[in-house]
C-alpha atoms as a PDB file:
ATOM      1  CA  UNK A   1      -2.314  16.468  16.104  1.00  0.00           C
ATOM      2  CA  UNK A   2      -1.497  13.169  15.315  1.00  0.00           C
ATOM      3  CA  UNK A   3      -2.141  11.662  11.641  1.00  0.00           C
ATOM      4  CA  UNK A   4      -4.724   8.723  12.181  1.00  0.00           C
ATOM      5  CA  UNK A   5      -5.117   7.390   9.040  1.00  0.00           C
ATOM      6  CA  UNK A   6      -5.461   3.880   9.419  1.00  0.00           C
ATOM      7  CA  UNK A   7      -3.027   1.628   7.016  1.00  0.00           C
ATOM      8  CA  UNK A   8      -3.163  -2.098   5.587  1.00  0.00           C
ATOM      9  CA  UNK A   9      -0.806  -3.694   4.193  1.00  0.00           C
ATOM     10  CA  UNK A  10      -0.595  -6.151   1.511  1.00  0.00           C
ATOM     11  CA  UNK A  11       2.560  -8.241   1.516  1.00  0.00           C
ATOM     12  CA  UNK A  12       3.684 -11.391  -0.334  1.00  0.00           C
ATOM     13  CA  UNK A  13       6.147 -13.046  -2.818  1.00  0.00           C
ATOM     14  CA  UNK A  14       6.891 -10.877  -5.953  1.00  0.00           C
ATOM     15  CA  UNK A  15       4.388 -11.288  -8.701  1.00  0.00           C
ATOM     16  CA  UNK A  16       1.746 -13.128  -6.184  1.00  0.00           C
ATOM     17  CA  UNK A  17      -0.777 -10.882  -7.282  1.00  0.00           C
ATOM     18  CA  UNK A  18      -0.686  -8.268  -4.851  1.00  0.00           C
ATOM     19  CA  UNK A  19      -0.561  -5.073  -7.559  1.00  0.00           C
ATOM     20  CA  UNK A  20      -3.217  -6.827  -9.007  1.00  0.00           C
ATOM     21  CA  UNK A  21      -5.655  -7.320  -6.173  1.00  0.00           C
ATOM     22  CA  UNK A  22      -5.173  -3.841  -4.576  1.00  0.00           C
ATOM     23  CA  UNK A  23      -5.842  -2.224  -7.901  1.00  0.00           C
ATOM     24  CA  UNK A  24      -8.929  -4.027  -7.861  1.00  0.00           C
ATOM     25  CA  UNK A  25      -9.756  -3.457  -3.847  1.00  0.00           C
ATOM     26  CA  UNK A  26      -9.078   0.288  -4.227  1.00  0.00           C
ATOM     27  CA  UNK A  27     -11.881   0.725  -6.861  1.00  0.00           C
ATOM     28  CA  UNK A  28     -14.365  -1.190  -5.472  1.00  0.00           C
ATOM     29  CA  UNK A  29     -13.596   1.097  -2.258  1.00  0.00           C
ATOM     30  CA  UNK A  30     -13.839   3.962  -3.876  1.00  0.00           C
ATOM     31  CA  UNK A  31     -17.192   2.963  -5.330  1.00  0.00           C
ATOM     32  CA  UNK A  32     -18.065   2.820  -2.183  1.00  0.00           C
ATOM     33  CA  UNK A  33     -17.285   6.310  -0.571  1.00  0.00           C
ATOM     34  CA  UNK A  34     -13.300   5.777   0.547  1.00  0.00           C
ATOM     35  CA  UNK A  35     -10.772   8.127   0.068  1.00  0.00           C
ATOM     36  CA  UNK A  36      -7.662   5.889  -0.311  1.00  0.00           C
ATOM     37  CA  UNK A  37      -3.990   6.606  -0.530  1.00  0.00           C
ATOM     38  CA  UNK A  38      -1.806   3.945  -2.043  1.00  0.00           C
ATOM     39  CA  UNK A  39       1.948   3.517  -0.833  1.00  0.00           C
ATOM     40  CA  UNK A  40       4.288   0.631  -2.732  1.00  0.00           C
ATOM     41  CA  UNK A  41       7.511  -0.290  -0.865  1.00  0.00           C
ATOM     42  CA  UNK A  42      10.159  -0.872  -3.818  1.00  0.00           C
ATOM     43  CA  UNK A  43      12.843  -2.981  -1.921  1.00  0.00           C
ATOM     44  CA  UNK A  44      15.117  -2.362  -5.053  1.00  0.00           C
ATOM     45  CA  UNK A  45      14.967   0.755  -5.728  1.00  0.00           C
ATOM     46  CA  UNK A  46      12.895   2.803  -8.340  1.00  0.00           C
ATOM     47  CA  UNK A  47      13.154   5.964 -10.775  1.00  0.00           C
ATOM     48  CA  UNK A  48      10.255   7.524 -11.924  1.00  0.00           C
ATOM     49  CA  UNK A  49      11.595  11.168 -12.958  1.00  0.00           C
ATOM     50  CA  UNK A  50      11.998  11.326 -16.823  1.00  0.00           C
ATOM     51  CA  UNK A  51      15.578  11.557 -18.377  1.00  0.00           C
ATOM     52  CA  UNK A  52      15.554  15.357 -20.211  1.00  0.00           C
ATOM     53  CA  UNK A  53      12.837  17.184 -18.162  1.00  0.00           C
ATOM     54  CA  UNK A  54      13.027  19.990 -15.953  1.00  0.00           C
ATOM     55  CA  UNK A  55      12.304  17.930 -12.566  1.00  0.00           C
ATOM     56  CA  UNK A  56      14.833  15.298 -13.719  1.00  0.00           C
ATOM     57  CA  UNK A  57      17.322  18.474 -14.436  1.00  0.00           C
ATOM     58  CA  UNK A  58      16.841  20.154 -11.647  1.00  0.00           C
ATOM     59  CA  UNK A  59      17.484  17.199  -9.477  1.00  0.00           C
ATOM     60  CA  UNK A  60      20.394  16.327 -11.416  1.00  0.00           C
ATOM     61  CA  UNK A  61      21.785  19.524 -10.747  1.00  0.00           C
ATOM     62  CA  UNK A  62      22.306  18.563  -7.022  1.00  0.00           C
ATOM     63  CA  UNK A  63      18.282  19.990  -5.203  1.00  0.00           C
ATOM     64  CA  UNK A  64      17.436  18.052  -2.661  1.00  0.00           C
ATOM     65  CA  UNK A  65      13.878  18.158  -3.822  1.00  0.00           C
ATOM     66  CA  UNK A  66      11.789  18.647  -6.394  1.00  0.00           C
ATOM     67  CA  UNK A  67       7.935  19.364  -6.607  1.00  0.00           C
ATOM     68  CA  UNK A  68       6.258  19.563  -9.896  1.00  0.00           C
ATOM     69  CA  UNK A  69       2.837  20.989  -9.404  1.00  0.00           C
ATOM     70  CA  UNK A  70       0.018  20.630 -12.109  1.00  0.00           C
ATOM     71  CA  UNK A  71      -3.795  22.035 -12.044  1.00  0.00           C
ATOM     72  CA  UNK A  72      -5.060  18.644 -10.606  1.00  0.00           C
ATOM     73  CA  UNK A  73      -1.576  16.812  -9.228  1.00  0.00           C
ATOM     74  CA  UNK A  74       1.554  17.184  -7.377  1.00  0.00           C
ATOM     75  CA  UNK A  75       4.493  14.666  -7.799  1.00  0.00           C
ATOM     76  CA  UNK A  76       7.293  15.030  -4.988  1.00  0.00           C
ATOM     77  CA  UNK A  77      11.091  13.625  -5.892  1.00  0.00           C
ATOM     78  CA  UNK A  78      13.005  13.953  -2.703  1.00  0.00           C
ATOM     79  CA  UNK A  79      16.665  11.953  -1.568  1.00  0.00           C
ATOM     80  CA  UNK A  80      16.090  10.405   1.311  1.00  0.00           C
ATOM     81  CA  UNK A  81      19.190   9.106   3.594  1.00  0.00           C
ATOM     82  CA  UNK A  82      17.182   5.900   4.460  1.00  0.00           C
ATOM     83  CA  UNK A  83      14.132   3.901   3.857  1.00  0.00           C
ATOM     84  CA  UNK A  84      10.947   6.188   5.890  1.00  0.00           C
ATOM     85  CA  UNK A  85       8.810   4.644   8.472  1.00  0.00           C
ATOM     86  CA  UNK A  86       5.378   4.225   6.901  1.00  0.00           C
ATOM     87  CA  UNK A  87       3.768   6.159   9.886  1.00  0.00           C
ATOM     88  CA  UNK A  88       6.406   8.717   8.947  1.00  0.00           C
ATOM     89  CA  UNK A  89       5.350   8.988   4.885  1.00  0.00           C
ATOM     90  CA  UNK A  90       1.811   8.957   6.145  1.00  0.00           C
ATOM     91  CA  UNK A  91       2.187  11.905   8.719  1.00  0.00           C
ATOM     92  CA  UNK A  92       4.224  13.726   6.369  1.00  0.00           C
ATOM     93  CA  UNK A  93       2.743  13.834   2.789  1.00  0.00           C
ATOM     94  CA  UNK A  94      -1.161  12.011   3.219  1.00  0.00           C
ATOM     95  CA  UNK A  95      -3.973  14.043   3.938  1.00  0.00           C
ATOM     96  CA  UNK A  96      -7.865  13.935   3.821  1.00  0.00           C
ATOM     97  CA  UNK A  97      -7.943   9.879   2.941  1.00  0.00           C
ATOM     98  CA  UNK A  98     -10.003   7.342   4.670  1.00  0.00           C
ATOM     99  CA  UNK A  99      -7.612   4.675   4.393  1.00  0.00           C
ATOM    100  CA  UNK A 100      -3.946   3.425   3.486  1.00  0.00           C
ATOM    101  CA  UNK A 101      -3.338   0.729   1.600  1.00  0.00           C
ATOM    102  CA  UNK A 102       0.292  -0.170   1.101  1.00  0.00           C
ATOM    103  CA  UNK A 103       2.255  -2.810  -0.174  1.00  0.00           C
ATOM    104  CA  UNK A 104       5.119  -3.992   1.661  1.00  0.00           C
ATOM    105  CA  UNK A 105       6.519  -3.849   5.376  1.00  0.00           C
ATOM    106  CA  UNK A 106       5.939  -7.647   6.330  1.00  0.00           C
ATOM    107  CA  UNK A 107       7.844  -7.064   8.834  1.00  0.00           C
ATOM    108  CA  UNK A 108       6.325  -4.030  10.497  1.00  0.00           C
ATOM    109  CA  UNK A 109       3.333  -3.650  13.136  1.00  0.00           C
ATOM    110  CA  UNK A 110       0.599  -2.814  10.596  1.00  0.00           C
ATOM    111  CA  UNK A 111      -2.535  -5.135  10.158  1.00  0.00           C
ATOM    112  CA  UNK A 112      -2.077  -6.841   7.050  1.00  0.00           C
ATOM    113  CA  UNK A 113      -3.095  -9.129   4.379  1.00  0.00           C
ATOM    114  CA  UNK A 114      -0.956 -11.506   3.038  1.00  0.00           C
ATOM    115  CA  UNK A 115      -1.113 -12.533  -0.770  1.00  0.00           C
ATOM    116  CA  UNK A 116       0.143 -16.230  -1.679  1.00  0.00           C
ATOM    117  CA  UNK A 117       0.483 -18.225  -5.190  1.00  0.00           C
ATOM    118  CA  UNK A 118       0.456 -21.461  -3.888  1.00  0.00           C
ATOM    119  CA  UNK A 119       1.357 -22.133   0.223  1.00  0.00           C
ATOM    120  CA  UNK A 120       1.238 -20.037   3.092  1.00  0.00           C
ATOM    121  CA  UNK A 121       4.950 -20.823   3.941  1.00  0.00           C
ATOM    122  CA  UNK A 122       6.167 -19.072   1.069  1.00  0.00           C
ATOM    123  CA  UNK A 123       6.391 -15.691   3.284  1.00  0.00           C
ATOM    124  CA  UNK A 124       7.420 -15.414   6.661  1.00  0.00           C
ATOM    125  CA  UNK A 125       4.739 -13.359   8.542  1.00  0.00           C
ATOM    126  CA  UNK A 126       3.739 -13.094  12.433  1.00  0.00           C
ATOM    127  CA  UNK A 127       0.486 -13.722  13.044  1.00  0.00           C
ATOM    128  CA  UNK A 128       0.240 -10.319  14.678  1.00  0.00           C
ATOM    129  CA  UNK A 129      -1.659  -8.344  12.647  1.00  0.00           C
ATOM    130  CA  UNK A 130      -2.952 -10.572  10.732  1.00  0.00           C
ATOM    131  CA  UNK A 131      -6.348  -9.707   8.962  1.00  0.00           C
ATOM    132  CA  UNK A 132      -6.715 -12.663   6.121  1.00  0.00           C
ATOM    133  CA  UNK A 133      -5.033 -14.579   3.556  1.00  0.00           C
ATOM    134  CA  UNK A 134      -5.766 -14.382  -0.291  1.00  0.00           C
ATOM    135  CA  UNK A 135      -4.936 -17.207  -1.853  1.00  0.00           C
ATOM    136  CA  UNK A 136      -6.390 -19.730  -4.421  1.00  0.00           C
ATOM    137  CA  UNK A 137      -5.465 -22.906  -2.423  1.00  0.00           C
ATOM    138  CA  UNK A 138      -6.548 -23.747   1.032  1.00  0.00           C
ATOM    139  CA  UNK A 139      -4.835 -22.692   3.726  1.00  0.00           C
ATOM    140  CA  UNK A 140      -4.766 -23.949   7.523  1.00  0.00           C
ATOM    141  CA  UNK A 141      -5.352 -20.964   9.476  1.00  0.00           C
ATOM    142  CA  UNK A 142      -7.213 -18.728  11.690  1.00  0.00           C
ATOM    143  CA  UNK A 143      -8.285 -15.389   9.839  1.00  0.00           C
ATOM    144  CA  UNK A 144     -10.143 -15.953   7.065  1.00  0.00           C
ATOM    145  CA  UNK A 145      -8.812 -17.190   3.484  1.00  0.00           C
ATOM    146  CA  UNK A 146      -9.886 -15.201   0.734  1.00  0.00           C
ATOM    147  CA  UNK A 147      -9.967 -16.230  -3.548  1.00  0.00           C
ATOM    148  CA  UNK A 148      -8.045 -13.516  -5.065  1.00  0.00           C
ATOM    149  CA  UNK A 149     -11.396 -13.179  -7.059  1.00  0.00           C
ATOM    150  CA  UNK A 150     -13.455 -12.856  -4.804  1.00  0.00           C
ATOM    151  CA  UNK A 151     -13.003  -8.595  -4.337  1.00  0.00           C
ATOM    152  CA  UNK A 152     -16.467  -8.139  -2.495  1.00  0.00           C
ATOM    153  CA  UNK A 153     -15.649 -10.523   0.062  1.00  0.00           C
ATOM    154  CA  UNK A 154     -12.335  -8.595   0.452  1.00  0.00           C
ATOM    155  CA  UNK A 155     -14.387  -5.564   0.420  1.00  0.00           C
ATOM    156  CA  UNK A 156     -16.615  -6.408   2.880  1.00  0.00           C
ATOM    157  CA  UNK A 157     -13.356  -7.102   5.094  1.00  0.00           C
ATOM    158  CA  UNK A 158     -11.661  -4.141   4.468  1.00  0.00           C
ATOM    159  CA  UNK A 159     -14.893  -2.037   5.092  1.00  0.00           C
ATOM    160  CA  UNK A 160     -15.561  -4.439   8.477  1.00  0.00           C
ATOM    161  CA  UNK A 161     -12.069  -3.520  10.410  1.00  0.00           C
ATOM    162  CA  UNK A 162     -11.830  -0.081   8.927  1.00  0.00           C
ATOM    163  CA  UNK A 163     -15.004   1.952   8.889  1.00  0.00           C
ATOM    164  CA  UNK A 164     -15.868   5.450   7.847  1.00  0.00           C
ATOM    165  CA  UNK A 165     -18.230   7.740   8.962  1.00  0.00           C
ATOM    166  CA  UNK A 166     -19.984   9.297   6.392  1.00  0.00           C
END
């Protein structure tokens, strides 16, 4: 069976304020009943295995893989040969959430919302897709422009184009 978890993305300029707002957005959702998984695109890389411990060791020692496994989480390190289709990371690894939020792939299909410091030009988006802008100016547009402090109106949104049944 196909994974249907629906996914939104937030995309923008580095340090716009995206981090920011979907930390905010994803607990206001999950005051509200949503299940949410959260998926970052890092465009530069990352390494979040610590120097010295067993997962870091083991993976230094050549395995593909490595799963560390706690009473109440899981962390997965895997090599991967490219960057994974979101759909892909969703299908594979998330499970019993209502909703994706990720932040990245402006250039992909998803819906999105697009997070801007001062103009709307500063990022390169197609209108496909397109849910709303957050931004603290004005913006000419069609969807609907959002304050970046203004969470229940973003809330409201978010709950709008992607319901769950309860």
């Amino acid at each position: 069976m196909k994974n249907s978890i629906p996914i939104l993305c937030f995309v923008g300029r580095s340090n716009s304020g995206k981090t920011t707002l979907i930390e905010r957005l994803i607990q206001a959702l999950t005051e509200s009943g949503y299940r949410i998984a959260a998926i970052k695109h890092a465009g530069h890389g990352f390494d979040l295995d610590t120097e010295g411990k067993d997962s870091w060791r083991h993976k230094r020692a050549g395995a593909q893989t490595v799963i560390v496994q706690s009473k109440t989480s899981l962390a997965l390190f895997a090599n991967t040969e490219s960057s994974l289709p979101l759909t892909t990371i969703r299908d594979q690894y998330v499970s019993n959430v209502d909703l994706i939020i990720a932040e990245g792939w402006k250039s992909d299909h998803y819906q999105k919302i697009v997070v801007v410091l001062d103009h709307f030009g500063e990022i390169d988006i197609l209108n496909k897709g397109l849910l709303a802008i957050v931004s603290r100016n004005p913006v000419e547009t069609s969807v609907p422009v959002l304050h970046p402090d203004d969470i229940s109106a973003l809330t409201s949104l978010v709950r709008k184009h992607f319901p769950i049944s309860k």
